[in-house]
PDB file of N, CA and C in Angstrom:
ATOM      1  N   UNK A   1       5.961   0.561  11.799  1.00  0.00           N
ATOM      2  CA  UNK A   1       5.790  -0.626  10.986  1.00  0.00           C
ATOM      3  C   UNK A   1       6.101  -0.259   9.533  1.00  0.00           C
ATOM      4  N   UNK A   2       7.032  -1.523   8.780  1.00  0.00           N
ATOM      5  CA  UNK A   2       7.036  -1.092   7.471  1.00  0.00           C
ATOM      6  C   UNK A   2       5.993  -1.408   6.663  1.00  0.00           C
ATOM      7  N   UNK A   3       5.935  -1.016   5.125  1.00  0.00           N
ATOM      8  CA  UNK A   3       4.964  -1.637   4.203  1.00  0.00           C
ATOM      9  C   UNK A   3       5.155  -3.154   4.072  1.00  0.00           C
ATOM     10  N   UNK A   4       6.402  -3.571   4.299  1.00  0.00           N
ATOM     11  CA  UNK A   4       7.027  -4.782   3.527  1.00  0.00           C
ATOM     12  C   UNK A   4       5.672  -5.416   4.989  1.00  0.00           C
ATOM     13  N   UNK A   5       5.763  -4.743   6.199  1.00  0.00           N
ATOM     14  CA  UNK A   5       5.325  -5.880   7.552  1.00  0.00           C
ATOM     15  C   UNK A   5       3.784  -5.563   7.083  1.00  0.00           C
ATOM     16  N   UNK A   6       3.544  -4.044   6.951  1.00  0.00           N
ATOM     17  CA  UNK A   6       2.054  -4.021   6.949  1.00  0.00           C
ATOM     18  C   UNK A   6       1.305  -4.670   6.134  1.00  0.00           C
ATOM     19  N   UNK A   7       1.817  -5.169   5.045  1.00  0.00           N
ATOM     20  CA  UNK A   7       1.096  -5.943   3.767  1.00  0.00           C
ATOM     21  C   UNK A   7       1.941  -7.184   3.583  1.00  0.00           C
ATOM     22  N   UNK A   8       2.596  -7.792   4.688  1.00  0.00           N
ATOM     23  CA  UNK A   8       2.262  -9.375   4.614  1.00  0.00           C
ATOM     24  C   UNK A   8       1.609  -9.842   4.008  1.00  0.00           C
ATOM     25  N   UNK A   9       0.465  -9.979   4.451  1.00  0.00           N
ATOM     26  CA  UNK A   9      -0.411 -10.678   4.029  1.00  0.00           C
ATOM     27  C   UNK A   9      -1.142  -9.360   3.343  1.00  0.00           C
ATOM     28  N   UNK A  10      -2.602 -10.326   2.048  1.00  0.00           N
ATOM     29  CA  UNK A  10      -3.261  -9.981   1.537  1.00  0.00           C
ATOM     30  C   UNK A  10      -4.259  -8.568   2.776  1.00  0.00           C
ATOM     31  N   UNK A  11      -4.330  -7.367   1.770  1.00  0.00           N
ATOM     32  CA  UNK A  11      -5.171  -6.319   2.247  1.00  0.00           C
ATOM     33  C   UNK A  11      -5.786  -5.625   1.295  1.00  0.00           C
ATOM     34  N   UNK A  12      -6.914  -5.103   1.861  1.00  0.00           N
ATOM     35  CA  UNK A  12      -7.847  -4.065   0.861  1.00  0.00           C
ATOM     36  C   UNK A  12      -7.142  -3.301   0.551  1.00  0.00           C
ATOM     37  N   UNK A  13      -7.932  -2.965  -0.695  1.00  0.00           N
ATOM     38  CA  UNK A  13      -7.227  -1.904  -1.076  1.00  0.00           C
ATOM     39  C   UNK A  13      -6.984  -0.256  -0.258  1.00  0.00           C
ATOM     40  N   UNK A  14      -7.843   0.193   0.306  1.00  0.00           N
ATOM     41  CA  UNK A  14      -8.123   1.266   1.120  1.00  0.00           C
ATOM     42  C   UNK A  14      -7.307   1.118   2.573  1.00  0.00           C
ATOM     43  N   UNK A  15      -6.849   0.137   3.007  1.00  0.00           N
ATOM     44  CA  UNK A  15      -6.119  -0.604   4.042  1.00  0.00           C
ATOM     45  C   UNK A  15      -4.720  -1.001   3.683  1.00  0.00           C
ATOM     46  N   UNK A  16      -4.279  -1.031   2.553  1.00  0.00           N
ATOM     47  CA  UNK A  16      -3.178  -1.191   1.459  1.00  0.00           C
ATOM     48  C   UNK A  16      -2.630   0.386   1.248  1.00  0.00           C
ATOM     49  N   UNK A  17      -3.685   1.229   0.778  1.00  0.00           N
ATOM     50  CA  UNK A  17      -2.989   2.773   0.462  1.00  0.00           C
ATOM     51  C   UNK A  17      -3.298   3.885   1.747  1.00  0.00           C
ATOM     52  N   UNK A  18      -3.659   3.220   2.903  1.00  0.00           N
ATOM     53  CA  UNK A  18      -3.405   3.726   4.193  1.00  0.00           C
ATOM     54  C   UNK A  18      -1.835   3.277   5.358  1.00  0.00           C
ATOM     55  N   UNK A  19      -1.831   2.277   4.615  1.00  0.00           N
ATOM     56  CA  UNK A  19      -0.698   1.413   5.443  1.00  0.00           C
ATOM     57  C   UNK A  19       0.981   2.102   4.399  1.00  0.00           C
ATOM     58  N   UNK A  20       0.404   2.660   2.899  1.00  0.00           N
ATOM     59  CA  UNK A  20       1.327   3.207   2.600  1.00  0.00           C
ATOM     60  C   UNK A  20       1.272   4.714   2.617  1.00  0.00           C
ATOM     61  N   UNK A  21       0.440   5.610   3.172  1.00  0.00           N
ATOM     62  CA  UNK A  21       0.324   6.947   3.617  1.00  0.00           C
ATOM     63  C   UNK A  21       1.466   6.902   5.220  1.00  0.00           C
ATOM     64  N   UNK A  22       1.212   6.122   6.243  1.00  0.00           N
ATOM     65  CA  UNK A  22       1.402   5.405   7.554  1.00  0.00           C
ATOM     66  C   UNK A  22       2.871   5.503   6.985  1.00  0.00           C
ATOM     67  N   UNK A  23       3.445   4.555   5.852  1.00  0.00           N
ATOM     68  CA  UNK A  23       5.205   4.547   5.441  1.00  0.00           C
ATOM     69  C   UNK A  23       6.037   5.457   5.317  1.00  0.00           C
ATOM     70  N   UNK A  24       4.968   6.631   4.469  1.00  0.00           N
ATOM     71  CA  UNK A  24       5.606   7.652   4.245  1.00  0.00           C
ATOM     72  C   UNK A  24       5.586   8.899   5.334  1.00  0.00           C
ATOM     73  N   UNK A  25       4.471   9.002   6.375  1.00  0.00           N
ATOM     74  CA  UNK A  25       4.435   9.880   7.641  1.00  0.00           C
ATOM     75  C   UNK A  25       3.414  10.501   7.030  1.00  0.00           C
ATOM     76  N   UNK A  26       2.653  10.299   5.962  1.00  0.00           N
ATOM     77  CA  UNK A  26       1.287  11.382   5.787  1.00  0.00           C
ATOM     78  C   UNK A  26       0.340  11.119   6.801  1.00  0.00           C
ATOM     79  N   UNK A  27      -0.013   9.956   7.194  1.00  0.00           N
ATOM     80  CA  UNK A  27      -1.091   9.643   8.597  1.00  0.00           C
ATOM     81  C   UNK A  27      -0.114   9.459   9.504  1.00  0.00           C
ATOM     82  N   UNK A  28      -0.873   9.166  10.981  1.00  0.00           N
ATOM     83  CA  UNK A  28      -0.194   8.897  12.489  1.00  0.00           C
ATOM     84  C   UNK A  28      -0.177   7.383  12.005  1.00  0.00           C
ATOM     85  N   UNK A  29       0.500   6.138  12.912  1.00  0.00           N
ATOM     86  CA  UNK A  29       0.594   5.007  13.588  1.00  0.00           C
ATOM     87  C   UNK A  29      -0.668   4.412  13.598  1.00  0.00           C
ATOM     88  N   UNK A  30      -0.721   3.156  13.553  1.00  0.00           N
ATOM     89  CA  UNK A  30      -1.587   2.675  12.966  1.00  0.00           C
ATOM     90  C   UNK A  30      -3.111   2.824  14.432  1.00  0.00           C
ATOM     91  N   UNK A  31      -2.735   3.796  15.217  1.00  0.00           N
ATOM     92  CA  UNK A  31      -3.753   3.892  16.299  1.00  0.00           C
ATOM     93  C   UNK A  31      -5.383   3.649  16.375  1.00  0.00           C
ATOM     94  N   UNK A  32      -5.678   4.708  15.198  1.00  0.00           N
ATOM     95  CA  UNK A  32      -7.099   4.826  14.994  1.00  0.00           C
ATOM     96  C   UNK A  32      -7.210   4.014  13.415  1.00  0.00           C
ATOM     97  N   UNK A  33      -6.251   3.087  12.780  1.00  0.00           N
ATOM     98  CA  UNK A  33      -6.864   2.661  11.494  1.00  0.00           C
ATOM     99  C   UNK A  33      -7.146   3.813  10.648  1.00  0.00           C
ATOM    100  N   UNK A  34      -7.602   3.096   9.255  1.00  0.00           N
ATOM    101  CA  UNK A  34      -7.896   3.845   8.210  1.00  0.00           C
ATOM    102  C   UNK A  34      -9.196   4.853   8.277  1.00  0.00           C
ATOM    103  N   UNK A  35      -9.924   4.032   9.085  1.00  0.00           N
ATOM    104  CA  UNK A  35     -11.431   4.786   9.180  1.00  0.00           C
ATOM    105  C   UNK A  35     -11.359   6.091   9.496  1.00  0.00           C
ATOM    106  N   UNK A  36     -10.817   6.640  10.241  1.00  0.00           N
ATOM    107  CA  UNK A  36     -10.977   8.275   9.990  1.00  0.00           C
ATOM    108  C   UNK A  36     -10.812   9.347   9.007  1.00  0.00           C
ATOM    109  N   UNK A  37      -9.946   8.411   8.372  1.00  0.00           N
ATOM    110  CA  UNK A  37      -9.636   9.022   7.009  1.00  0.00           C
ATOM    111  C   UNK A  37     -10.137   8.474   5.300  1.00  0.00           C
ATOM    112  N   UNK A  38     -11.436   7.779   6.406  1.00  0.00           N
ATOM    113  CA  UNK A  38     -12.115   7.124   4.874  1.00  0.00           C
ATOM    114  C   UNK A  38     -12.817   7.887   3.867  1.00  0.00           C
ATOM    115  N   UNK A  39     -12.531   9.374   3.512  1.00  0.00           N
ATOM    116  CA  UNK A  39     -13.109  10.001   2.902  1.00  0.00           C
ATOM    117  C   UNK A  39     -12.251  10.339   1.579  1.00  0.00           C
ATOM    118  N   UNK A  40     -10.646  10.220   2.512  1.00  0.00           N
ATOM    119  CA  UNK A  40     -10.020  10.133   1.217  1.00  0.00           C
ATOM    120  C   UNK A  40      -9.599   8.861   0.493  1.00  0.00           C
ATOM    121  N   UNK A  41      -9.905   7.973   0.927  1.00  0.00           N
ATOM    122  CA  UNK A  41      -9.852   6.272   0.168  1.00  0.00           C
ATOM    123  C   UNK A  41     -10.730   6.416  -0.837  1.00  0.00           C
ATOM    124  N   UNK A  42     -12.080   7.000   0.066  1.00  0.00           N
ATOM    125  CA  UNK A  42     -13.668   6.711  -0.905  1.00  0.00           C
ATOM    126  C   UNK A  42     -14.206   7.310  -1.365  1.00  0.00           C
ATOM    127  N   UNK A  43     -13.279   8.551  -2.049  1.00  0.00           N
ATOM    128  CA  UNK A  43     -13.787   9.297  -2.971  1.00  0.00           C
ATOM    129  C   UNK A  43     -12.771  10.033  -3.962  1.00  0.00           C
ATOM    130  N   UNK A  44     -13.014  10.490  -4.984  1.00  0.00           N
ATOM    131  CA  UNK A  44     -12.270  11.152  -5.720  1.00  0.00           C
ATOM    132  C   UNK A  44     -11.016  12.570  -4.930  1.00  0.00           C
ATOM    133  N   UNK A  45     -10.386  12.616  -4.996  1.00  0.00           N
ATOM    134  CA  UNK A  45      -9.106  13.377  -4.668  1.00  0.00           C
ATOM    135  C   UNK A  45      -7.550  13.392  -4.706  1.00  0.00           C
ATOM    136  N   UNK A  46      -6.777  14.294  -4.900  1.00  0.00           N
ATOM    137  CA  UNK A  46      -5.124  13.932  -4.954  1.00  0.00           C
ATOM    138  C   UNK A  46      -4.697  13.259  -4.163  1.00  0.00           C
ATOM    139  N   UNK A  47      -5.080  13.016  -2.727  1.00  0.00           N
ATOM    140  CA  UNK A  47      -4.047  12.210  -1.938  1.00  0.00           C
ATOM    141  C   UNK A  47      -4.910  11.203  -2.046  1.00  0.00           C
ATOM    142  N   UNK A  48      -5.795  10.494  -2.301  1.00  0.00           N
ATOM    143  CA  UNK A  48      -6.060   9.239  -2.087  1.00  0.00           C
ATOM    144  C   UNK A  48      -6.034   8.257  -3.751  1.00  0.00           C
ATOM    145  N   UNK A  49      -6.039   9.170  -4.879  1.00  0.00           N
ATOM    146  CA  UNK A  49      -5.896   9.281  -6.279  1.00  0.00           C
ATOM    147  C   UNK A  49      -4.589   8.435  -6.165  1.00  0.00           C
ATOM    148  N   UNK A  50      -3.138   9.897  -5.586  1.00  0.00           N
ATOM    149  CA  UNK A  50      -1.857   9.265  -5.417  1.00  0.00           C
ATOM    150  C   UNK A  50      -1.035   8.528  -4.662  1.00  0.00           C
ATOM    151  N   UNK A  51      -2.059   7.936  -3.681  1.00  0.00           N
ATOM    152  CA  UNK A  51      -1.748   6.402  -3.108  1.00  0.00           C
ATOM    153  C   UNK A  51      -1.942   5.484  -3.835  1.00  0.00           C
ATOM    154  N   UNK A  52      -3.002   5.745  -4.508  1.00  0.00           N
ATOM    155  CA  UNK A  52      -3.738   4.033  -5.234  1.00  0.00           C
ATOM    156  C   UNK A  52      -2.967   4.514  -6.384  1.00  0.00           C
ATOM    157  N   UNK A  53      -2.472   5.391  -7.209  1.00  0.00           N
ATOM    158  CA  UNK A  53      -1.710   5.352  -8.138  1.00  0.00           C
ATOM    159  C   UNK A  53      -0.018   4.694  -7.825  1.00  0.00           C
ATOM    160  N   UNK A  54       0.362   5.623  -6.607  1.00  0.00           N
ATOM    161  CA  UNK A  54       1.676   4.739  -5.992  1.00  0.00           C
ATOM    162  C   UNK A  54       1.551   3.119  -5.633  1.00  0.00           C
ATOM    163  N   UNK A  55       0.519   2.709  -5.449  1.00  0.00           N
ATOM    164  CA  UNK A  55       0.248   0.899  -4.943  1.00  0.00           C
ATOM    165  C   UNK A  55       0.516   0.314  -6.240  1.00  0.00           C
ATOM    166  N   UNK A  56      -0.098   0.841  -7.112  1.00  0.00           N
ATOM    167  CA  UNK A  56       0.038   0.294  -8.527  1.00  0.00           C
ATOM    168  C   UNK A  56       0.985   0.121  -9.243  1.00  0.00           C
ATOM    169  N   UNK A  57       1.736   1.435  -9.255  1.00  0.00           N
ATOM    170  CA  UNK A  57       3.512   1.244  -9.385  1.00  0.00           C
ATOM    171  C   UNK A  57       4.394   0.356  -8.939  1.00  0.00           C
ATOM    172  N   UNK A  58       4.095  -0.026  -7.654  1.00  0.00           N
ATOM    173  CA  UNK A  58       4.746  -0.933  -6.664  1.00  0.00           C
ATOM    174  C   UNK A  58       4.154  -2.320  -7.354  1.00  0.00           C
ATOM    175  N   UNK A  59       2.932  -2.355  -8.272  1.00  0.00           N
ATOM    176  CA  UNK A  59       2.606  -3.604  -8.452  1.00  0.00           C
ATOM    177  C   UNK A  59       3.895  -3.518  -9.706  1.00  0.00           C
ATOM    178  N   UNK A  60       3.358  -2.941 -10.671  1.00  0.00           N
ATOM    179  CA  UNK A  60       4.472  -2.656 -11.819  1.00  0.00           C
ATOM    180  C   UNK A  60       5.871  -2.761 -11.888  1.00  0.00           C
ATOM    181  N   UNK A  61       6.123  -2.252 -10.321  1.00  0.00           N
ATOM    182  CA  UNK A  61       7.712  -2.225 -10.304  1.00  0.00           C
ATOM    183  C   UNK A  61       7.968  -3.656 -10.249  1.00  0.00           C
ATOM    184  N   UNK A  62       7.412  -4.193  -9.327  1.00  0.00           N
ATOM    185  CA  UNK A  62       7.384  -6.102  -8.973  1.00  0.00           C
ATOM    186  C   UNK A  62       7.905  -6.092  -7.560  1.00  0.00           C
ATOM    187  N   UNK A  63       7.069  -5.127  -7.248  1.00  0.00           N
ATOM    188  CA  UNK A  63       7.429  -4.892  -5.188  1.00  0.00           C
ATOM    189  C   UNK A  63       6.571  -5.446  -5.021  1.00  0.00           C
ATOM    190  N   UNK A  64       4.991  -5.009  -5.335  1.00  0.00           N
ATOM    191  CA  UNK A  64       3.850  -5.774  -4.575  1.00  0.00           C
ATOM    192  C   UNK A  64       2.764  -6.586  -5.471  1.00  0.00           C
ATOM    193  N   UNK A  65       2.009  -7.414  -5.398  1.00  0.00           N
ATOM    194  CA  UNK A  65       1.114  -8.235  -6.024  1.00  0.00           C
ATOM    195  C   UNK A  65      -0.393  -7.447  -5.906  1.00  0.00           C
ATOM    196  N   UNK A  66      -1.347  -8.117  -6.636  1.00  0.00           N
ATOM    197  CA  UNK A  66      -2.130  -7.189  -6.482  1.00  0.00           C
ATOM    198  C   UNK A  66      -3.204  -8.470  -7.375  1.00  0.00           C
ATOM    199  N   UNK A  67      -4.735  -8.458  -6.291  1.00  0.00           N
ATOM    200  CA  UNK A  67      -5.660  -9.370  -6.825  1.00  0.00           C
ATOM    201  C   UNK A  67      -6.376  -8.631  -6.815  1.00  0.00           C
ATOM    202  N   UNK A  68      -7.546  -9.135  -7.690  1.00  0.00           N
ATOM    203  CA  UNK A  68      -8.825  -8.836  -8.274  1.00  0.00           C
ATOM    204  C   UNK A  68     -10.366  -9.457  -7.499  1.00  0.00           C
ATOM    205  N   UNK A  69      -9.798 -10.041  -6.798  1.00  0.00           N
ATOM    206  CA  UNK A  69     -10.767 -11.289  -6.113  1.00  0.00           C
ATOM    207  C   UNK A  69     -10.626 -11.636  -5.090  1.00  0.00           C
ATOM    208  N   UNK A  70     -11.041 -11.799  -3.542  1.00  0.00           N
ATOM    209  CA  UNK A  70     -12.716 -11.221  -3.454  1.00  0.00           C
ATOM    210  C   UNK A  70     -12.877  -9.752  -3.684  1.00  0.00           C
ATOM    211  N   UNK A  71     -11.717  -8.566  -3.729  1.00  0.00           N
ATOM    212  CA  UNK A  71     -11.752  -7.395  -3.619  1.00  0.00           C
ATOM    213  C   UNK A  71     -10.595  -6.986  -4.373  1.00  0.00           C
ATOM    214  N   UNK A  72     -10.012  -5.507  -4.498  1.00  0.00           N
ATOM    215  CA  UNK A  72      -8.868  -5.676  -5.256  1.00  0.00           C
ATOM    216  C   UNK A  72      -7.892  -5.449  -4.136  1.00  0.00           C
ATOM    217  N   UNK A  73      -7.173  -5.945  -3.613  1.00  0.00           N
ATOM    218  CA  UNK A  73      -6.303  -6.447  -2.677  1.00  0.00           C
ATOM    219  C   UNK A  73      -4.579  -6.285  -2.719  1.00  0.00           C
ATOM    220  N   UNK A  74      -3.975  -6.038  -2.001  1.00  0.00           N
ATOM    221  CA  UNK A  74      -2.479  -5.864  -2.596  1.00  0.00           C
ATOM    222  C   UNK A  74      -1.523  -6.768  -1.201  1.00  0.00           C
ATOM    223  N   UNK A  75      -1.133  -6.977  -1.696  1.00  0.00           N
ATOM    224  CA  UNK A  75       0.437  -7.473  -0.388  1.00  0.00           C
ATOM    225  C   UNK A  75       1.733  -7.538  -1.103  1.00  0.00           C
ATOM    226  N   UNK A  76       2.466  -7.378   0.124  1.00  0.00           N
ATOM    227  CA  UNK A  76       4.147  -7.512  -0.511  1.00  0.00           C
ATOM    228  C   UNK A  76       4.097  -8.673  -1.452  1.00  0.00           C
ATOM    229  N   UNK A  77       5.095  -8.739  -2.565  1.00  0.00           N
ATOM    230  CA  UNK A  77       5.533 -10.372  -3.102  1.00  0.00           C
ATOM    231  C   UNK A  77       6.678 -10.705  -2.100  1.00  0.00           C
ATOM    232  N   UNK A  78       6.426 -12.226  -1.799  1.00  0.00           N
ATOM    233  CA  UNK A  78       7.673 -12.850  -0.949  1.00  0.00           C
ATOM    234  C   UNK A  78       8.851 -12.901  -2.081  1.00  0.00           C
ATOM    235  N   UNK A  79       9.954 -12.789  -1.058  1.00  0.00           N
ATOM    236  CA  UNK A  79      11.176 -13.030  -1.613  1.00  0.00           C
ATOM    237  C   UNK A  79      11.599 -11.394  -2.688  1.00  0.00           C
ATOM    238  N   UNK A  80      10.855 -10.603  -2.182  1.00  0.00           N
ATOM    239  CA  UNK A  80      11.333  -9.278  -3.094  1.00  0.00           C
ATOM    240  C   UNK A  80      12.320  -8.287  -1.941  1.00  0.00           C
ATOM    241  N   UNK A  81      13.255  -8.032  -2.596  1.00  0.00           N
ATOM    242  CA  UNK A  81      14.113  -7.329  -2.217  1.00  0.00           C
ATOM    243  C   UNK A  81      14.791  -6.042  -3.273  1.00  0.00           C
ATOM    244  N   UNK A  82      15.122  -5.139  -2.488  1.00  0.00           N
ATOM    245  CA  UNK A  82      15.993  -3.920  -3.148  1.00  0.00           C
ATOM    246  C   UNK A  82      17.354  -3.979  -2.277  1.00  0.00           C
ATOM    247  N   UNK A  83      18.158  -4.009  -3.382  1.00  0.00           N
ATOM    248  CA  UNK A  83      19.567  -4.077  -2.932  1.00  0.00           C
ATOM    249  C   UNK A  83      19.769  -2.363  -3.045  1.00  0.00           C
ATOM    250  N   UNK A  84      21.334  -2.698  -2.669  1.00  0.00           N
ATOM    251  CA  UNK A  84      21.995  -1.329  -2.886  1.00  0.00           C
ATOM    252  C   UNK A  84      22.325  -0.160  -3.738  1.00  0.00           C
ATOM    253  N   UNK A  85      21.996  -1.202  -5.273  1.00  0.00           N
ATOM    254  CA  UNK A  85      22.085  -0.331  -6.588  1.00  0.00           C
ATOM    255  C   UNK A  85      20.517   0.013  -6.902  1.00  0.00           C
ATOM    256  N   UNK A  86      19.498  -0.927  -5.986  1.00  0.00           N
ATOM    257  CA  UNK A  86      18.479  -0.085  -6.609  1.00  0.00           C
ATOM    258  C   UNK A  86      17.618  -1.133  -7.445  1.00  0.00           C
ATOM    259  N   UNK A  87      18.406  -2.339  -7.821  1.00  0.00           N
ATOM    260  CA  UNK A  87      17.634  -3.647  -8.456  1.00  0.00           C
ATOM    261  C   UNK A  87      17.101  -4.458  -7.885  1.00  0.00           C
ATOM    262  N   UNK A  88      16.061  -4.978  -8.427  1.00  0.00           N
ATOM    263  CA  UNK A  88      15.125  -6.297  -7.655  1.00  0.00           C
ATOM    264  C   UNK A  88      15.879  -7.350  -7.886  1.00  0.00           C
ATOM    265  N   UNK A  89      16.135  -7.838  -6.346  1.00  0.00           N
ATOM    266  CA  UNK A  89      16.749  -9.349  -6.540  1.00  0.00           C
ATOM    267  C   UNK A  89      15.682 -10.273  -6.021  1.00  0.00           C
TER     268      UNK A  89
END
């Protein structure tokens, strides 16, 4: 599954920077969910630091959206695309 499918729709944040660990091959398939690895969501460390730092970028870049309310939450923006040179159309 990609990020663009896994974050359709609105997701937690911890469910957001697991689904992009899952993109890149740092976790398995979405088999067992985030929960086994909720230690690095929910607490201070480099790999869970540089997911939620990479989600944020993606908000910045204008790949993904990102709410504040009920939780802080991220999903793809519709209609975002990367072409071939590398620009958001």
């Amino acid at each position: 599954m990609t990020l663009r499918e896994s974050l359709a729709d609105w997701s937690d944040w911890d469910v957001a920077a697991f689904a992009l660990g899952v993109s890149i091959g740092l976790f398995s398939e979405w088999t067992n969910g985030p929960l086994p690895h909720k230690g690095i969501f929910w607490s201070a460390n480099p790999i869970g630091d540089a997911l939620h730092e990479a989600l944020n970028a993606l908000v910045r870049g204008g790949v993904l959206e990102r709410r504040e309310e009920p939780d802080v939450q991220y999903r793809w923006r519709a209609g975002v695309d990367v072409n071939v040179r590398g620009r958001l159309l």
